[in-house]
N, C-alpha and C. Protein backbone atom coordinates (compact mmCIF):
# COMPACT_ATOMS: atom_id res chain seq x y z
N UNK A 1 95.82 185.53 96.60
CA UNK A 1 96.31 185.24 97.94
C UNK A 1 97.74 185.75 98.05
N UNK A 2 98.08 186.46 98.97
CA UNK A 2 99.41 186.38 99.45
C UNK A 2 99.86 186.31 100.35
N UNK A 3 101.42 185.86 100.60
CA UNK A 3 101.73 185.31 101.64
C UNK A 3 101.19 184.27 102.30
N UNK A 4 100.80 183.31 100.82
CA UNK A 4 100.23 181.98 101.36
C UNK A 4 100.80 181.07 101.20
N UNK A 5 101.60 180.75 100.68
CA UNK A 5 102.67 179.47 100.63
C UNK A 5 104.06 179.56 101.68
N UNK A 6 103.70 178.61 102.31
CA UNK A 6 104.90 177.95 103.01
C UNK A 6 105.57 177.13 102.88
N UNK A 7 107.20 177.61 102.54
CA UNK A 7 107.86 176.56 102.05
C UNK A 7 109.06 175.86 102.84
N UNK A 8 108.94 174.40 102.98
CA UNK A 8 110.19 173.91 104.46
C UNK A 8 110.96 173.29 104.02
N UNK A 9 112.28 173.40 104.18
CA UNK A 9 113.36 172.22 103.59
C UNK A 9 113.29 171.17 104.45
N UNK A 10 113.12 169.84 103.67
CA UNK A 10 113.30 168.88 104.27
C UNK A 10 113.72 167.53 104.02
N UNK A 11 113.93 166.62 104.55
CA UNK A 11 114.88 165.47 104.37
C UNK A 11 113.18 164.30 104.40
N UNK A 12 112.43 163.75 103.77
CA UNK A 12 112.02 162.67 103.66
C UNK A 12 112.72 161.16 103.57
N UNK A 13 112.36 160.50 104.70
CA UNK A 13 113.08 159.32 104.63
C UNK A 13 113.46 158.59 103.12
N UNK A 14 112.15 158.76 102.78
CA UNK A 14 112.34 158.22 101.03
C UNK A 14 112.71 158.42 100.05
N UNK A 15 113.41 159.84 100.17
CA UNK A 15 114.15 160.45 99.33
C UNK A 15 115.75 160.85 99.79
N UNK A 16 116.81 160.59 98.90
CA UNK A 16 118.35 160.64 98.85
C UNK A 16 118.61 162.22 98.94
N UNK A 17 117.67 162.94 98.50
CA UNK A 17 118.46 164.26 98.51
C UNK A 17 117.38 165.13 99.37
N UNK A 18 117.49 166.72 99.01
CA UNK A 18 116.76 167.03 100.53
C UNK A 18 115.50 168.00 99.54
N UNK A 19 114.36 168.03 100.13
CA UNK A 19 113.30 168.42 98.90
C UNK A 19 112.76 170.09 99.96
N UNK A 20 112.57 170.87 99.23
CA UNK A 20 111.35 171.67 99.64
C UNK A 20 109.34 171.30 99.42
N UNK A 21 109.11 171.20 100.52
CA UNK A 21 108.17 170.90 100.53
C UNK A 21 106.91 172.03 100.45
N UNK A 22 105.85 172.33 99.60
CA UNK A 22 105.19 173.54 99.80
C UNK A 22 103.91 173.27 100.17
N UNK A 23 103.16 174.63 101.24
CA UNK A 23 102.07 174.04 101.93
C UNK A 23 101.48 175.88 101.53
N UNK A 24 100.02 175.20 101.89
CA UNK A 24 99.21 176.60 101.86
C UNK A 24 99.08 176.47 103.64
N UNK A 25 99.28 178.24 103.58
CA UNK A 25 99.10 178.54 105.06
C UNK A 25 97.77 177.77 105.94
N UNK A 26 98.20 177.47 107.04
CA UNK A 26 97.07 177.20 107.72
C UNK A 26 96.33 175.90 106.75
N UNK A 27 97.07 175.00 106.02
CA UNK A 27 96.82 173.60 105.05
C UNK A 27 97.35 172.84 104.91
N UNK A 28 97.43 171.93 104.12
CA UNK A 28 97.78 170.72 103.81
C UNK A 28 99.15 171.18 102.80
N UNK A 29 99.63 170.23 102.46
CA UNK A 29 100.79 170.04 101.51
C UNK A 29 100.47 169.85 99.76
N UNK A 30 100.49 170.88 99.40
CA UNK A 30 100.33 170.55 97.81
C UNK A 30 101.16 170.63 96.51
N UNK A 31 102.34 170.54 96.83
CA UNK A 31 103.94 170.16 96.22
C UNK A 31 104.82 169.99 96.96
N UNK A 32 105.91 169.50 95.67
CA UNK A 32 107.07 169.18 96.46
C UNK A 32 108.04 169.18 95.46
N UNK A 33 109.15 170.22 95.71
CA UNK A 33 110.24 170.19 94.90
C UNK A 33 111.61 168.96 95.11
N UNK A 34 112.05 168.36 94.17
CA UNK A 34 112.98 167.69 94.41
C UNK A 34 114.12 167.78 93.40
N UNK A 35 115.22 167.23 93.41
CA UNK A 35 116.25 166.86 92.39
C UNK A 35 116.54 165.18 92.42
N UNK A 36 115.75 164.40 92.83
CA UNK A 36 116.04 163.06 93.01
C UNK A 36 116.49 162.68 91.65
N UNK A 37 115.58 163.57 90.46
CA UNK A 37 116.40 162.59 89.38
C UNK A 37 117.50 163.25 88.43
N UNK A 38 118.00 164.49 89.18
CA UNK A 38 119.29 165.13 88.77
C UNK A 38 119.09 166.10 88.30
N UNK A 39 117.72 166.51 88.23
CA UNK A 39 117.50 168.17 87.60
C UNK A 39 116.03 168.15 88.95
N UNK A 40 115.78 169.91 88.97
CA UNK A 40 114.83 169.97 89.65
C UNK A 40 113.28 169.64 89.01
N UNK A 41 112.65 169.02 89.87
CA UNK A 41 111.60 168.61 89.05
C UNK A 41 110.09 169.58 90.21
N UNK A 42 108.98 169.50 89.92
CA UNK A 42 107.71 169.71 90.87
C UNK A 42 106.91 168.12 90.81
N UNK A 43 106.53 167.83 91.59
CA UNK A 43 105.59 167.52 91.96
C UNK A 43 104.11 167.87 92.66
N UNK A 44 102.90 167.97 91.72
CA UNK A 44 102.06 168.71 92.48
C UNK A 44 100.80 167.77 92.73
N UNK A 45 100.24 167.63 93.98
CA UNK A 45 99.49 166.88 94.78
C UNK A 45 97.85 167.61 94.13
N UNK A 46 97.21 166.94 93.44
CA UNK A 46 95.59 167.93 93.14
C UNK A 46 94.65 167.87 94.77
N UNK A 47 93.93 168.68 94.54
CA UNK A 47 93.31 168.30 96.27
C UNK A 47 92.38 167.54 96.22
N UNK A 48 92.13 166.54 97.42
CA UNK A 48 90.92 165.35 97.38
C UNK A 48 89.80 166.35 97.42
N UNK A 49 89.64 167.16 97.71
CA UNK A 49 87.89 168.24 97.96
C UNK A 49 87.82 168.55 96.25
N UNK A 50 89.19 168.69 95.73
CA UNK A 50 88.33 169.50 94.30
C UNK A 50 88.64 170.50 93.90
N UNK A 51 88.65 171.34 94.97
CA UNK A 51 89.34 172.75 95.43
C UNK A 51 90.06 173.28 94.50
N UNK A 52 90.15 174.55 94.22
CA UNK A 52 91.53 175.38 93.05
C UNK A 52 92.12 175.60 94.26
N UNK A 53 93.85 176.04 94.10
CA UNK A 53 94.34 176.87 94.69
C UNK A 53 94.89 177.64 93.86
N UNK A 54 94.61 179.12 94.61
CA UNK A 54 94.98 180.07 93.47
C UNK A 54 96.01 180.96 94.48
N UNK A 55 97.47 181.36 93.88
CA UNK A 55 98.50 182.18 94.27
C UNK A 55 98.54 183.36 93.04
N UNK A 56 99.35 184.55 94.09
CA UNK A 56 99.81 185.59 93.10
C UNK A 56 101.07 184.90 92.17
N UNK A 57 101.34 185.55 91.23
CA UNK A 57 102.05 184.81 90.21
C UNK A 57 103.80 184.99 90.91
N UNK A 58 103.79 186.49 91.43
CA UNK A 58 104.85 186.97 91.46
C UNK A 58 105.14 186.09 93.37
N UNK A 59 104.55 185.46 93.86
CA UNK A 59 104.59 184.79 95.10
C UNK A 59 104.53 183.67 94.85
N UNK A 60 104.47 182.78 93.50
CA UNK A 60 105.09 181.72 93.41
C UNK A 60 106.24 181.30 92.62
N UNK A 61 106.66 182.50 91.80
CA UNK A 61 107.94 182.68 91.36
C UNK A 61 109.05 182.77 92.50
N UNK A 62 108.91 183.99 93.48
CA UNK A 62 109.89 183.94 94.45
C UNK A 62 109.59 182.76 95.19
N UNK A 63 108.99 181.58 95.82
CA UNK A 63 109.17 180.65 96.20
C UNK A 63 109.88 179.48 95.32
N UNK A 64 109.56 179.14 94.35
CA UNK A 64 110.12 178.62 93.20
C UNK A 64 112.06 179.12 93.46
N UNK A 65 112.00 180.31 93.08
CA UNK A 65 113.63 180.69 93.02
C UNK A 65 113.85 180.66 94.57
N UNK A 66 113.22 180.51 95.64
CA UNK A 66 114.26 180.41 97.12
C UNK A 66 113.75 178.71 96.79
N UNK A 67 113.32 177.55 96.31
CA UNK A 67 114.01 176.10 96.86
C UNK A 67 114.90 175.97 95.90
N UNK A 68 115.21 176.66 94.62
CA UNK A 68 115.99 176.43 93.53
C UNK A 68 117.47 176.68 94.43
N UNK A 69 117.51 177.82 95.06
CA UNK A 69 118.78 178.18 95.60
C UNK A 69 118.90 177.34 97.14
N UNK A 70 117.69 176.91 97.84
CA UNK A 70 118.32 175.63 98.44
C UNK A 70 118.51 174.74 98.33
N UNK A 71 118.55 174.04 97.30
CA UNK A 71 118.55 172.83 96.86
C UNK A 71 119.76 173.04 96.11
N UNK A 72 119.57 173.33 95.12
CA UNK A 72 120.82 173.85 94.20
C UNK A 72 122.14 174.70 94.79
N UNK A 73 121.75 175.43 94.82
CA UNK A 73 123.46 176.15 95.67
C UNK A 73 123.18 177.52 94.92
């Protein structure tokens, strides 16, 4: 797949700092980058269907390094 991840900066009420959130195009939400606990961490959501999701490698590296540099500086 490419050009399938969409990634949004955002402020969740429940979280202190500000997370990128990642979605498959035209889907649901299936991570979420944060630094809540002082380093960047992933969080990844498995899907209720079962489902793989499969990305190019080199299209989830550059998403990876653009929330690193919003989050981080």
């Amino acid at each position: 797949m490419t050009g399938s991840i969409e990634a949004i900066v955002g402020s969740p009420p429940e979280k202190e700092k500000l997370v990128v959130q990642l979605f498959v195009k035209n889907g649901g939400q299936w991570a979420e980058i944060d630094q809540e606990a002082g380093q960047l961490e992933i969080e990844i959501y498995p899907d209720p269907n079962g489902s793989t999701l499969r990305f190019g490698l080199a299209e989830l590296e550059n998403v990876i390094a653009l929330a690193r540099a919003r989050l981080v500086g």
